[in-house]
C-alpha atoms as a PDB file:
ATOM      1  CA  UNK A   1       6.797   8.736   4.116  1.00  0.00           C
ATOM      2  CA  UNK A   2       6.596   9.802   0.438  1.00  0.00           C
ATOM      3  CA  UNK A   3       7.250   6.884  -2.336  1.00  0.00           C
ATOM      4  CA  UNK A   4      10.821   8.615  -2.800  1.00  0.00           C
ATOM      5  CA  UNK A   5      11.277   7.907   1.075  1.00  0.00           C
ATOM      6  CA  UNK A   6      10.456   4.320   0.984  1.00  0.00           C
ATOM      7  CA  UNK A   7      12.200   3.242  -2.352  1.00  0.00           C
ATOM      8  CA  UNK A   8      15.578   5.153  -0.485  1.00  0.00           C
ATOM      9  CA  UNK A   9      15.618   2.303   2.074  1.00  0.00           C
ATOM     10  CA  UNK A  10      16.980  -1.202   0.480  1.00  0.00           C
ATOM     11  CA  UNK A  11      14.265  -3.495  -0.778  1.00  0.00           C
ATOM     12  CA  UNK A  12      13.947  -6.718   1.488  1.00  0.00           C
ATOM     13  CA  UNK A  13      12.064  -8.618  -0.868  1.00  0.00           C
ATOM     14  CA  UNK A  14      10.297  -6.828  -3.919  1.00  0.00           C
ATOM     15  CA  UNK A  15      13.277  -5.698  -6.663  1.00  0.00           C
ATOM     16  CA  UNK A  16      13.038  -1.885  -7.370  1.00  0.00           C
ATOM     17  CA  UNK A  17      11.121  -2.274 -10.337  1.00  0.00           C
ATOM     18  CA  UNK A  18       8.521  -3.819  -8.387  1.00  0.00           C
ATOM     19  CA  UNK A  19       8.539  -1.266  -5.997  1.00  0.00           C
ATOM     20  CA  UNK A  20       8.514   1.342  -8.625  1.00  0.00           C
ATOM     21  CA  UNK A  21       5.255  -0.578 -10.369  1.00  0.00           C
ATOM     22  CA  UNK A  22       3.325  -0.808  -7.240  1.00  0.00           C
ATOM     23  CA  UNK A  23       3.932   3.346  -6.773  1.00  0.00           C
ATOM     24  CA  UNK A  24       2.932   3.895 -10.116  1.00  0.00           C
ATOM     25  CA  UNK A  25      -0.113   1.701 -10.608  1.00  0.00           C
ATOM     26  CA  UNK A  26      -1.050   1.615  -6.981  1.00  0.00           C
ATOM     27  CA  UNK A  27      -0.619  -2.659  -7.167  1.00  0.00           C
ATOM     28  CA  UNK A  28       2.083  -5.286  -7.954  1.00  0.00           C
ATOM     29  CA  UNK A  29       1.676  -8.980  -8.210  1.00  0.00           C
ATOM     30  CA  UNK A  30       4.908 -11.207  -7.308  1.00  0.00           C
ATOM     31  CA  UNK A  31       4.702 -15.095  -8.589  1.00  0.00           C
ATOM     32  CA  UNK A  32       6.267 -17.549  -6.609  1.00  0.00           C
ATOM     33  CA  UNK A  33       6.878 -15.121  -3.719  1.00  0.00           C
ATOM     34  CA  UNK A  34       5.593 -18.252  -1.186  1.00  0.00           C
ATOM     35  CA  UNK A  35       7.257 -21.310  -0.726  1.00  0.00           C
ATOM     36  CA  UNK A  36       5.574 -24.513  -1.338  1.00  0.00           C
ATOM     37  CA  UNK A  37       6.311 -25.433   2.245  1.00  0.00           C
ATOM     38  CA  UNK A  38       4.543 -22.110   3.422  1.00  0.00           C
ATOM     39  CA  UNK A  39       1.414 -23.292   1.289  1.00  0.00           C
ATOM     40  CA  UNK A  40       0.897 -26.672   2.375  1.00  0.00           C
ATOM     41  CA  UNK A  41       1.052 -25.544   6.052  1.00  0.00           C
ATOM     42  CA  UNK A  42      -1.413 -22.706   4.848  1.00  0.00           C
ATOM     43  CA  UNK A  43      -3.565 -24.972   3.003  1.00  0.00           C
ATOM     44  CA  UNK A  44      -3.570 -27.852   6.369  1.00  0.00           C
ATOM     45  CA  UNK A  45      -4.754 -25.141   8.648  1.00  0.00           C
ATOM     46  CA  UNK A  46      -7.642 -23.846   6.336  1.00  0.00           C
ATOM     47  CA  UNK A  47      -8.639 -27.630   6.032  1.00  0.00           C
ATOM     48  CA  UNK A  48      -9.308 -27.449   9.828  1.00  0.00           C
ATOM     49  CA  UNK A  49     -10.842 -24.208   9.313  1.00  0.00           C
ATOM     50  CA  UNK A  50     -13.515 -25.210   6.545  1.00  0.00           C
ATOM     51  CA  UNK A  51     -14.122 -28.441   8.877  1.00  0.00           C
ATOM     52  CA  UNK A  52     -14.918 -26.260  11.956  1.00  0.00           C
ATOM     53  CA  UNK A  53     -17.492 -24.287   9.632  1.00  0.00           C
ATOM     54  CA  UNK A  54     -19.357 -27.354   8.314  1.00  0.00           C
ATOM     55  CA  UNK A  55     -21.757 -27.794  10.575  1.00  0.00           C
ATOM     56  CA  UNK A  56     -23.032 -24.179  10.617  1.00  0.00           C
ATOM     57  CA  UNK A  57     -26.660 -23.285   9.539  1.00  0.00           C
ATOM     58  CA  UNK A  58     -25.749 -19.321   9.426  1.00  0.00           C
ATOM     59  CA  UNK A  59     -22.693 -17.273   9.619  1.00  0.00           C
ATOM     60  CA  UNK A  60     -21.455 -15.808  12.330  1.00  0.00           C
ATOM     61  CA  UNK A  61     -18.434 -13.267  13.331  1.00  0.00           C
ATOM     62  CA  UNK A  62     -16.128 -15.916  12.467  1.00  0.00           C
ATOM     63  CA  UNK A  63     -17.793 -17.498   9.152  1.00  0.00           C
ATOM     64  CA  UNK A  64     -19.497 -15.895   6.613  1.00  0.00           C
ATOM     65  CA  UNK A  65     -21.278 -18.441   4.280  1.00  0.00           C
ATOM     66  CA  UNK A  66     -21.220 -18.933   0.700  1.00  0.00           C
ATOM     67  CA  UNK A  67     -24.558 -19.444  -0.810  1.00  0.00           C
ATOM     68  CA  UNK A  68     -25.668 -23.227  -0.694  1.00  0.00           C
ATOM     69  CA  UNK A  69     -23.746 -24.307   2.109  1.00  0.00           C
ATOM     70  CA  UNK A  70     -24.137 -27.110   3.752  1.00  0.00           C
ATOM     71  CA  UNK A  71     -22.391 -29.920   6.066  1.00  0.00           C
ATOM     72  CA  UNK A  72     -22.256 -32.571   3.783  1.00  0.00           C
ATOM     73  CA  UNK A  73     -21.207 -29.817   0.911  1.00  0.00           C
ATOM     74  CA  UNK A  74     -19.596 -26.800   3.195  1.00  0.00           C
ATOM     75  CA  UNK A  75     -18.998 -23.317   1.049  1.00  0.00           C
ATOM     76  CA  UNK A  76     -17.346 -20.786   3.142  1.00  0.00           C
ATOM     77  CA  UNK A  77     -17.373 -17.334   1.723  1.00  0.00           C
ATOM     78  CA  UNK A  78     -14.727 -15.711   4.557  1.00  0.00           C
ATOM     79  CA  UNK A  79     -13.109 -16.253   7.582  1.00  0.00           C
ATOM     80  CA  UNK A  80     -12.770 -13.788   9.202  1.00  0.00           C
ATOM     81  CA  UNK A  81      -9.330 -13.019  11.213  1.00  0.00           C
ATOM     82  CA  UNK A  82      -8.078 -16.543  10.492  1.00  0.00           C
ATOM     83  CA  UNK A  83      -4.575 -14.313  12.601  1.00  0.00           C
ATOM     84  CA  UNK A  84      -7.133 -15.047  15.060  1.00  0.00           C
ATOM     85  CA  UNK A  85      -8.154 -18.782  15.367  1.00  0.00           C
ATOM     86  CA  UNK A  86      -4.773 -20.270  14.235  1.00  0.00           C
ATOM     87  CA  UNK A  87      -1.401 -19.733  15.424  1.00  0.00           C
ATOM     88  CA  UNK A  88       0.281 -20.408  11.758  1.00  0.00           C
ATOM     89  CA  UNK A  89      -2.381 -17.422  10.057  1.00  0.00           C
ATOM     90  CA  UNK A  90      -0.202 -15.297  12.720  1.00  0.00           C
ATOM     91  CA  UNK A  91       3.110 -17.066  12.374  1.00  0.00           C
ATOM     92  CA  UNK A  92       2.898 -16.373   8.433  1.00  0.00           C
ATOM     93  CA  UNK A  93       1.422 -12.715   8.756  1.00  0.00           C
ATOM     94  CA  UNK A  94       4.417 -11.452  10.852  1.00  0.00           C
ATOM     95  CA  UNK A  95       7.110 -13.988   9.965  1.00  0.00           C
ATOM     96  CA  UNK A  96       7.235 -15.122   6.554  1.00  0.00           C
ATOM     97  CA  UNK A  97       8.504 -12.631   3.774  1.00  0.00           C
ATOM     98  CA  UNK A  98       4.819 -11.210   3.469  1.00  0.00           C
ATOM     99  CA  UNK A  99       5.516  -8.269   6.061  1.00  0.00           C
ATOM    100  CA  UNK A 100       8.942  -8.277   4.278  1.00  0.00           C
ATOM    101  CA  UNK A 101       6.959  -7.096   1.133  1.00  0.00           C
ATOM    102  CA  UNK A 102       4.798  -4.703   3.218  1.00  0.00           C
ATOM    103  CA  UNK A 103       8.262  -3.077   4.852  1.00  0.00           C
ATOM    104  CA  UNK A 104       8.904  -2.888   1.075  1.00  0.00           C
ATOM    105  CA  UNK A 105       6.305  -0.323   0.628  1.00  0.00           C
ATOM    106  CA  UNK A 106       5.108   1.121   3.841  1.00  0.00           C
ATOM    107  CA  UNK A 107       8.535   1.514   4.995  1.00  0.00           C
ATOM    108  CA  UNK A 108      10.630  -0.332   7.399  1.00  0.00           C
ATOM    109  CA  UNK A 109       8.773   0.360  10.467  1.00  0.00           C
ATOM    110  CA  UNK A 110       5.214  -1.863  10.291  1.00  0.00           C
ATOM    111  CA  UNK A 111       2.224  -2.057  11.796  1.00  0.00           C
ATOM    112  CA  UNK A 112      -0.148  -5.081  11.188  1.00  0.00           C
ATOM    113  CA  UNK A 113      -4.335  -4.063  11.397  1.00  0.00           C
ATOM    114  CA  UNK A 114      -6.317  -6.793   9.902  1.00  0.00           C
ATOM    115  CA  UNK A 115      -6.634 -10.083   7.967  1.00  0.00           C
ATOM    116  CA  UNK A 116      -9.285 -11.753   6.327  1.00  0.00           C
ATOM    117  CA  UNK A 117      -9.172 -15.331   4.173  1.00  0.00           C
ATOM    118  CA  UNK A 118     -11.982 -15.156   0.843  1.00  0.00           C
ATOM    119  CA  UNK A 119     -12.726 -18.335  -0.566  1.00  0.00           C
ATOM    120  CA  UNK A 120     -14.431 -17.536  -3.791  1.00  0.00           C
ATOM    121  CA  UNK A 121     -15.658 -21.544  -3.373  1.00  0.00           C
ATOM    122  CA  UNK A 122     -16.109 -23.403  -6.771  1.00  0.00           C
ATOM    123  CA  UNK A 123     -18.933 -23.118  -9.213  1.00  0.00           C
ATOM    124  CA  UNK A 124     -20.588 -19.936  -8.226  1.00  0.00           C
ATOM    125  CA  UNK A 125     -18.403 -18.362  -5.543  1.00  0.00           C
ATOM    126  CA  UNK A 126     -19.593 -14.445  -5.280  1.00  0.00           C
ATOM    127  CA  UNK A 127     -18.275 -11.701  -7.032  1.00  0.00           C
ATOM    128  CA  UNK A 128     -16.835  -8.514  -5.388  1.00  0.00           C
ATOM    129  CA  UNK A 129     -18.472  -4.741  -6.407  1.00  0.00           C
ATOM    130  CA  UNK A 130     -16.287  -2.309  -7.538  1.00  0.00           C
ATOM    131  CA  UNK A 131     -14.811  -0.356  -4.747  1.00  0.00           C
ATOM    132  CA  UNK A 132     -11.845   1.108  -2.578  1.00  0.00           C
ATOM    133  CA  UNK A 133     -10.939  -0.179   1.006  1.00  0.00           C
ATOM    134  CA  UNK A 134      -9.743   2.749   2.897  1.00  0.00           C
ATOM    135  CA  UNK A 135     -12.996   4.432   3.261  1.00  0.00           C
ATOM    136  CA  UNK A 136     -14.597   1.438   5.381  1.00  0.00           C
ATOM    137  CA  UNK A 137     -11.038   1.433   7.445  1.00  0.00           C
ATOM    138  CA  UNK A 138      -9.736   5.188   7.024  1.00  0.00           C
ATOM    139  CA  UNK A 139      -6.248   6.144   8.767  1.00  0.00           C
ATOM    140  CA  UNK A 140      -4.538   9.609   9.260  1.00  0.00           C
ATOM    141  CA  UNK A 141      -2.386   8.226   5.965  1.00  0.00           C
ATOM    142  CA  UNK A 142      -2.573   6.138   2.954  1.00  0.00           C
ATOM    143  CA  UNK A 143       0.328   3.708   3.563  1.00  0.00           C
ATOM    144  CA  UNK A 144      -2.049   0.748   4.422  1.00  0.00           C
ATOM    145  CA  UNK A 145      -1.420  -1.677   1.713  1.00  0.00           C
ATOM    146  CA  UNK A 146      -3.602  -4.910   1.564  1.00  0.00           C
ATOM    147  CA  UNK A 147      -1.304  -8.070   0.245  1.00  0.00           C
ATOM    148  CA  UNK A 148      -3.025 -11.165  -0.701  1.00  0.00           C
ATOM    149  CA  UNK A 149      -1.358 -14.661  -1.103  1.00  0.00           C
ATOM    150  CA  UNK A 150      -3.249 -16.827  -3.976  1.00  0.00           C
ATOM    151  CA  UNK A 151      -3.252 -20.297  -2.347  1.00  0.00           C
ATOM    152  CA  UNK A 152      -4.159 -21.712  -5.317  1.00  0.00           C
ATOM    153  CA  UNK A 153      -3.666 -21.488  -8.788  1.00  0.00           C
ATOM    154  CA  UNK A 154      -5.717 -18.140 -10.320  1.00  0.00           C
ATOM    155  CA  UNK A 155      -6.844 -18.097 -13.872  1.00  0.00           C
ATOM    156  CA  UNK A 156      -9.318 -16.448 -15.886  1.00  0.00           C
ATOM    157  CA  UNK A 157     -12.215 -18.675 -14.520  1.00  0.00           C
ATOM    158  CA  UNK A 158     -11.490 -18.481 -10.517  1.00  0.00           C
ATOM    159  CA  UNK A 159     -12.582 -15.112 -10.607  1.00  0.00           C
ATOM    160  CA  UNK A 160      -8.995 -13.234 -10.386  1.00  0.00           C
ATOM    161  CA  UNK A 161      -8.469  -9.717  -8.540  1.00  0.00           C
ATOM    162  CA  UNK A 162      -9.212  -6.718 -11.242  1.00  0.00           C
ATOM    163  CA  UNK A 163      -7.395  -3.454 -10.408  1.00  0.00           C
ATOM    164  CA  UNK A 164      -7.839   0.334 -12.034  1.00  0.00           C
ATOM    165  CA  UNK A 165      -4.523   0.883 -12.576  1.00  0.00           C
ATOM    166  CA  UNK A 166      -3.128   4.483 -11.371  1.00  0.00           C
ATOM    167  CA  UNK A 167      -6.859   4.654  -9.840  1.00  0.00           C
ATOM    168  CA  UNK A 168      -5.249   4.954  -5.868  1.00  0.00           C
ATOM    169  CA  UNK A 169      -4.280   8.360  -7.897  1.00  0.00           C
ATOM    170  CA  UNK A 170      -7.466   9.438  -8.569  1.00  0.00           C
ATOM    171  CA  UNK A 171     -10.229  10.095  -6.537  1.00  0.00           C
ATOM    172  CA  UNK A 172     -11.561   8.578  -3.587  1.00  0.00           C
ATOM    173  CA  UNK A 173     -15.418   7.672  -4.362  1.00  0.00           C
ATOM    174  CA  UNK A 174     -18.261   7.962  -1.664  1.00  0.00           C
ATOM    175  CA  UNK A 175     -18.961   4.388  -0.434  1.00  0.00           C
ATOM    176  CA  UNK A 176     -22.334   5.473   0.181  1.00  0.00           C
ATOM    177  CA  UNK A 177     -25.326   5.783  -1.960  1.00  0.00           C
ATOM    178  CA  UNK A 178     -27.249   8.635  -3.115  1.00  0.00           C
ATOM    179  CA  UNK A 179     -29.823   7.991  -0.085  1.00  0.00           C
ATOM    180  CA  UNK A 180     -27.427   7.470   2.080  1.00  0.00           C
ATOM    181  CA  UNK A 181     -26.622   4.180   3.057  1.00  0.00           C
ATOM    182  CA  UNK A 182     -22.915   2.311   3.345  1.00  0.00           C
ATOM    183  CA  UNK A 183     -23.062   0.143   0.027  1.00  0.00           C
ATOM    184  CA  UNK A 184     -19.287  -0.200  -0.531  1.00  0.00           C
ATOM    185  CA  UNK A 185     -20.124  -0.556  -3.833  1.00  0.00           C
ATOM    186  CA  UNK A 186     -18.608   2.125  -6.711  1.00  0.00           C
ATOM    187  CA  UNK A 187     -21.511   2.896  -9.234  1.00  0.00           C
ATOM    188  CA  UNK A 188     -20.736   1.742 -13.000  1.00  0.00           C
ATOM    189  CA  UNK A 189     -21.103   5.021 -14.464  1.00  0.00           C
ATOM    190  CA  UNK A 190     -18.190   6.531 -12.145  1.00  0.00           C
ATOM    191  CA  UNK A 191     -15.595   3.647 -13.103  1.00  0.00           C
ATOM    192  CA  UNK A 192     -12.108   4.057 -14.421  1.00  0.00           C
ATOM    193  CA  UNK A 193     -11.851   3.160 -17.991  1.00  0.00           C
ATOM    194  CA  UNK A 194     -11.865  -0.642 -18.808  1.00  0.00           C
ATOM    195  CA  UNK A 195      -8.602   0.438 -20.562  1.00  0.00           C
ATOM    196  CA  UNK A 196      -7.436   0.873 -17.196  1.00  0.00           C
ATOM    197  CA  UNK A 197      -8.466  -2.338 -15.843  1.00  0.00           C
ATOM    198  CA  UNK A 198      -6.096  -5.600 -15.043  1.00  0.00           C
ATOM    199  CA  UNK A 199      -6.791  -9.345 -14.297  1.00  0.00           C
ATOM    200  CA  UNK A 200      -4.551 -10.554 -11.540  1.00  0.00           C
ATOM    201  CA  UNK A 201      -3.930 -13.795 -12.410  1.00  0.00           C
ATOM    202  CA  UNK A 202      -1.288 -15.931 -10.972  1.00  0.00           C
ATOM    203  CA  UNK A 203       0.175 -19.382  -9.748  1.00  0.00           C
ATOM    204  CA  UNK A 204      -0.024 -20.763  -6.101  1.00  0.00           C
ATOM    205  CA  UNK A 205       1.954 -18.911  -4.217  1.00  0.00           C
ATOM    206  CA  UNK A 206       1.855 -15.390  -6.254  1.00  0.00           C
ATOM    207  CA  UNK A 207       1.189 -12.483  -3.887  1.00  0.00           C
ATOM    208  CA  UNK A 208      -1.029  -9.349  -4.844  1.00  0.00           C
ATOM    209  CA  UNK A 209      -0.015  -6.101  -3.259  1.00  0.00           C
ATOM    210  CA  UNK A 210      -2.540  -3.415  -3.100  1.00  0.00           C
ATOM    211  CA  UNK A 211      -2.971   0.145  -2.482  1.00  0.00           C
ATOM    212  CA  UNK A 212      -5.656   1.018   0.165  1.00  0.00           C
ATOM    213  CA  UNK A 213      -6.779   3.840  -2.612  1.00  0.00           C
ATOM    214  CA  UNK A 214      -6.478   1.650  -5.562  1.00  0.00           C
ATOM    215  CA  UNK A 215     -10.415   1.055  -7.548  1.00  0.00           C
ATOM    216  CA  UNK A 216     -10.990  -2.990  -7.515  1.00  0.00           C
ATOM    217  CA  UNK A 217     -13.406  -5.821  -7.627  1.00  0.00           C
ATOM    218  CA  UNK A 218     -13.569  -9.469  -8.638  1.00  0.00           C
ATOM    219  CA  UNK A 219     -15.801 -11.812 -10.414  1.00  0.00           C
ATOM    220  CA  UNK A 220     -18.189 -14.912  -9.356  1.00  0.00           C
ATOM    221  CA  UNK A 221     -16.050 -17.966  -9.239  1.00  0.00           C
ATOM    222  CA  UNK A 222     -17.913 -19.987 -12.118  1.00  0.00           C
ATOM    223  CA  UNK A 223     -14.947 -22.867 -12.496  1.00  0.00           C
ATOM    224  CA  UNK A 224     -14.300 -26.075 -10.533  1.00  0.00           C
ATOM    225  CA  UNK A 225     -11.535 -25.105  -8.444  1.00  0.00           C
ATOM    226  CA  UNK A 226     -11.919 -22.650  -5.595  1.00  0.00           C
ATOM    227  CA  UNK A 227     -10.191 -19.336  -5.026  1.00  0.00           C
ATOM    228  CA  UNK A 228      -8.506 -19.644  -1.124  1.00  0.00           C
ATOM    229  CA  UNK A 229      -7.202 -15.175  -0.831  1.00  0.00           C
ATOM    230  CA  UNK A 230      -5.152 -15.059   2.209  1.00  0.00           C
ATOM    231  CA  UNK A 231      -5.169 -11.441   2.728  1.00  0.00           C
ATOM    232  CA  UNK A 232      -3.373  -9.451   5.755  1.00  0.00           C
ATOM    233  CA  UNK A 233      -3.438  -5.935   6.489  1.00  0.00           C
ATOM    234  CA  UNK A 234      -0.540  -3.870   6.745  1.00  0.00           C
ATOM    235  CA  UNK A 235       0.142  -0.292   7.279  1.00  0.00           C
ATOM    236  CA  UNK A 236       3.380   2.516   8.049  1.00  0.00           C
ATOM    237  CA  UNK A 237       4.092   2.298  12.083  1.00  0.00           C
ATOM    238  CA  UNK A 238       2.722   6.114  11.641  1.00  0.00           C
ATOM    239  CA  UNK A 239      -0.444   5.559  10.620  1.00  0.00           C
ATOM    240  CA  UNK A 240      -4.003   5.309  13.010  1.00  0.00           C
ATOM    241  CA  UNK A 241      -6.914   4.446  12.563  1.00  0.00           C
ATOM    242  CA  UNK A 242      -9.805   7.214  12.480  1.00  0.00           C
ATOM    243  CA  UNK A 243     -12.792   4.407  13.556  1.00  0.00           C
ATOM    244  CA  UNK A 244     -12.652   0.952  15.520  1.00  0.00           C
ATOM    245  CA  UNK A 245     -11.386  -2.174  13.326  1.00  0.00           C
ATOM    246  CA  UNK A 246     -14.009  -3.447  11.538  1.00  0.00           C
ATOM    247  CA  UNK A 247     -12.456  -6.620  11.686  1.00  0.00           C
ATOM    248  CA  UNK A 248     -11.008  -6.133  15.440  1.00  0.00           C
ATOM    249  CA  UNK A 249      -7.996  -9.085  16.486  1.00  0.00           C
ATOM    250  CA  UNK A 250      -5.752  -9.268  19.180  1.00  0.00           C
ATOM    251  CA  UNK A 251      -3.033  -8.322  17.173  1.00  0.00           C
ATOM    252  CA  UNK A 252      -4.143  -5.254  15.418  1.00  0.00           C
ATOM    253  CA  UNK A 253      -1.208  -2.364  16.215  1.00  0.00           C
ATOM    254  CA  UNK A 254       1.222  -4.887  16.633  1.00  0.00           C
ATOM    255  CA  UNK A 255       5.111  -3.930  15.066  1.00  0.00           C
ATOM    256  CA  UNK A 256       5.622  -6.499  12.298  1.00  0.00           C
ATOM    257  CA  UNK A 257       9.116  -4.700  11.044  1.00  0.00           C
ATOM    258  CA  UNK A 258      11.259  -2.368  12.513  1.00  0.00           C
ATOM    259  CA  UNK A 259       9.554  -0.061  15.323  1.00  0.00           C
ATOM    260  CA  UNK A 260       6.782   1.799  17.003  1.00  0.00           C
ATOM    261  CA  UNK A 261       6.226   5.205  15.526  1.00  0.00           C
ATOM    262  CA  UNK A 262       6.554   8.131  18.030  1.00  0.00           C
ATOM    263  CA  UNK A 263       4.625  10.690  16.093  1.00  0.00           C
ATOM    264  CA  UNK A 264       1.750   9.941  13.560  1.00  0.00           C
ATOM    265  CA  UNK A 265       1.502  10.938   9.837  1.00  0.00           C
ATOM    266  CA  UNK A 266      -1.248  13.026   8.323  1.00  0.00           C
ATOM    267  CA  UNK A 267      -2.558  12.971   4.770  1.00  0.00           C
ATOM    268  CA  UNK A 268      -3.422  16.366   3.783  1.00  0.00           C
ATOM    269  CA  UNK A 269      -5.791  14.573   1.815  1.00  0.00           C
ATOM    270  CA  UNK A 270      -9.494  13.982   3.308  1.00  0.00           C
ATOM    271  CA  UNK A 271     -10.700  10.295   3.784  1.00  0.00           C
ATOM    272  CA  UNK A 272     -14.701   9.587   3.780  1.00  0.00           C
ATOM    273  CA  UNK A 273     -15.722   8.017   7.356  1.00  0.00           C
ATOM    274  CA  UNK A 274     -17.750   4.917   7.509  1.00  0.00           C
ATOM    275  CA  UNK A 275     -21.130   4.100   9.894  1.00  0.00           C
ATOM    276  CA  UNK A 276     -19.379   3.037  13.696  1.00  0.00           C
ATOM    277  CA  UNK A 277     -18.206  -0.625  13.769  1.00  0.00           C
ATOM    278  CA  UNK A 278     -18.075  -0.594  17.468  1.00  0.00           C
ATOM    279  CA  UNK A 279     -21.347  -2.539  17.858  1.00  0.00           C
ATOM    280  CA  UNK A 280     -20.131  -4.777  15.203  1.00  0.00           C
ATOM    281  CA  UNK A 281     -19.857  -5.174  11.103  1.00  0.00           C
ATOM    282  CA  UNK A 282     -22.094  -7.752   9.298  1.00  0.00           C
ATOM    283  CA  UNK A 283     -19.070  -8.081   6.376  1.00  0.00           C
ATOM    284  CA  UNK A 284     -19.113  -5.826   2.678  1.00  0.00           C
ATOM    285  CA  UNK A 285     -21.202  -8.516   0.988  1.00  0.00           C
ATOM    286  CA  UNK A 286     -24.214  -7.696   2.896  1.00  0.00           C
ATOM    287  CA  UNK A 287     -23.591  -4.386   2.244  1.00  0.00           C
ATOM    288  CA  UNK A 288     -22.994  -4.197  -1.456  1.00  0.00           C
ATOM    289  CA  UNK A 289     -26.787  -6.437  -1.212  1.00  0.00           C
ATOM    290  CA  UNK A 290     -28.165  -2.643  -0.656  1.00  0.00           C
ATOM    291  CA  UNK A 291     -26.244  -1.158  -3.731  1.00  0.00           C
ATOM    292  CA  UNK A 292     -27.884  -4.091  -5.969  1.00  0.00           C
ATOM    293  CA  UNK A 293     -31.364  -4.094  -4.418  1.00  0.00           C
ATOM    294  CA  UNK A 294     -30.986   0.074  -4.712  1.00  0.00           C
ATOM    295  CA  UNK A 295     -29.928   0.087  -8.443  1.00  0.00           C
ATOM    296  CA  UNK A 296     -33.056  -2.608  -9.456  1.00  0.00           C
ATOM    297  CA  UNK A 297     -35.623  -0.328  -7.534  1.00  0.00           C
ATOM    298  CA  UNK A 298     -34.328   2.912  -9.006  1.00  0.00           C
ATOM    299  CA  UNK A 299     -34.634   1.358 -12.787  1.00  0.00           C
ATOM    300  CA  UNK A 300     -37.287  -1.211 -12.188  1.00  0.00           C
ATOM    301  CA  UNK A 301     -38.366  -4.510 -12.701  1.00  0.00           C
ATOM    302  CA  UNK A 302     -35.424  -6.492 -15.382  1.00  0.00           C
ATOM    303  CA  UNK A 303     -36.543  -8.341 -18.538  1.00  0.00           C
END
């Protein structure tokens, strides 16, 4: 579907203007989308979660660790697929008014692909290169739209979301470097302008809808209060996926709105492939590790 196809079907939970935004600058944010209810059965589930992670020495396909970790001090850097160990992370991702605001952009008919929950843990949580999802997920279209739910307060200091605005318009950037290897990670020299550039900020509650296109990146979490980013993947019923999930869940393909698509849509546009997942994906940070390491050998040793 074209933008003009999906604004022509009523708006289940975005207003037009907020559909019209997230067309145009390839993200919205909605405050106090999520119910306070909705949180603090979100935020009792990802207690269990973190509790269930406290004991590990390592990370594993379900946990990825934050730096410093440790059981009497846990510091999770990602679940991964929380759809996948909780029954609520599912009930919210296909029943609550999030894949209302996917339908709201995507179209009515959805299909759900991945989710993933980012801590951003307090006092030093890690940063997130610049970069565009699609290429490390690519589908025959670019409906896939990413929508994040801020379970807590985001200001300034928690290390908020920054978008390129209009950048899902631009190009798509290689994810790999010059030698060849998957760094996920868009060099600073091929950036947007920083006149371009917005700080999601937002209450609890406050969802961020993005563009799988759209240039963006975060910063280290340097406050006292952690960042909890519930984020689900969404795309048009039409759209199919070129490579295996990296983040493969019992649910991926499933119809969140409306119904299954009987022909799929192409994107005249090309989409950059990524290395196989099908033997399994070791998460972007250890990736973008490669982009850093690359950039210090190619200029040397810092002062």
């Amino acid at each position: 579907m074209t933008p003009e196809d999906v604004l022509a079907h009523p708006a289940r939970v975005l207003t037009q203007t907020q559909r019209e935004d997230y067309f145009e600058n390839g993200y919205v944010t909605v405050e106090g989308a999520v119910s306070r209810a909705w949180l603090d059965r979100l935020h009792a589930v990802t207690a269990e979660m973190v509790e269930k992670g406290r004991a590990l020495t390592e990370s594993n396909d379900v946990f990825i660790l934050e730096d410093g970790h440790r059981a009497d001090d846990p510091r999770l850097r990602r679940v991964t697929n929380p759809v996948s160990h909780h029954p609520v992370y599912w009930e919210f991702a296909s029943e609550s008014l999030m894949a209302d605001a996917a339908a709201d952009v995507v179209g009515p008919d959805v299909k759900f692909y991945h989710s993933k929950l980012n801590f951003k843990w307090a006092r030093g949580g890690q940063d997130f290169k610049w970069h565009q999802d699609i290429q490390a997920w690519p589908h025959t279209n670019y409906s896939p739209v990413t929508i994040g739910l801020y379970m807590d307060d985001c200001d300034m200091p928690q290390g908020p979301l920054i978008v390129a605005k209009g950048s899902h318009n631009g190009p798509l950037h290689s994810m790999y470097d010059d030698s060849g290897r998957w760094v996920l990670n868009i060099p600073a020299d091929r950036l947007p302008p920083r006149e371009t550039w917005d700080y999601l900020t937002g209450p609890a509650g406050t969802l961020v809808l993005l563009n799988c296109r759209t240039v963006h990146g975060s910063l280290r979490n340097e406050s006292d209060r952690g960042r909890p980013f519930l984020l689900n993947v969404y795309s048009s019923a039409d759209a199919f996926a070129y490579r295996p999930n990296p983040l493969p869940n019992p649910y991926e393909g499933a119809i969140v709105r409306g119904r299954p698509a009987r022909w799929a849509h192409h994107d005249p546009r090309p989409c950059e492939i990524p290395p196989d997942w099908s033997s399994g994906y070791v998460g972007p940070w250890a990736h973008q590790k490669q982009a850093i390491a690359g950039a210090t050998a190619s200029r040397g040793p810092s002062m």
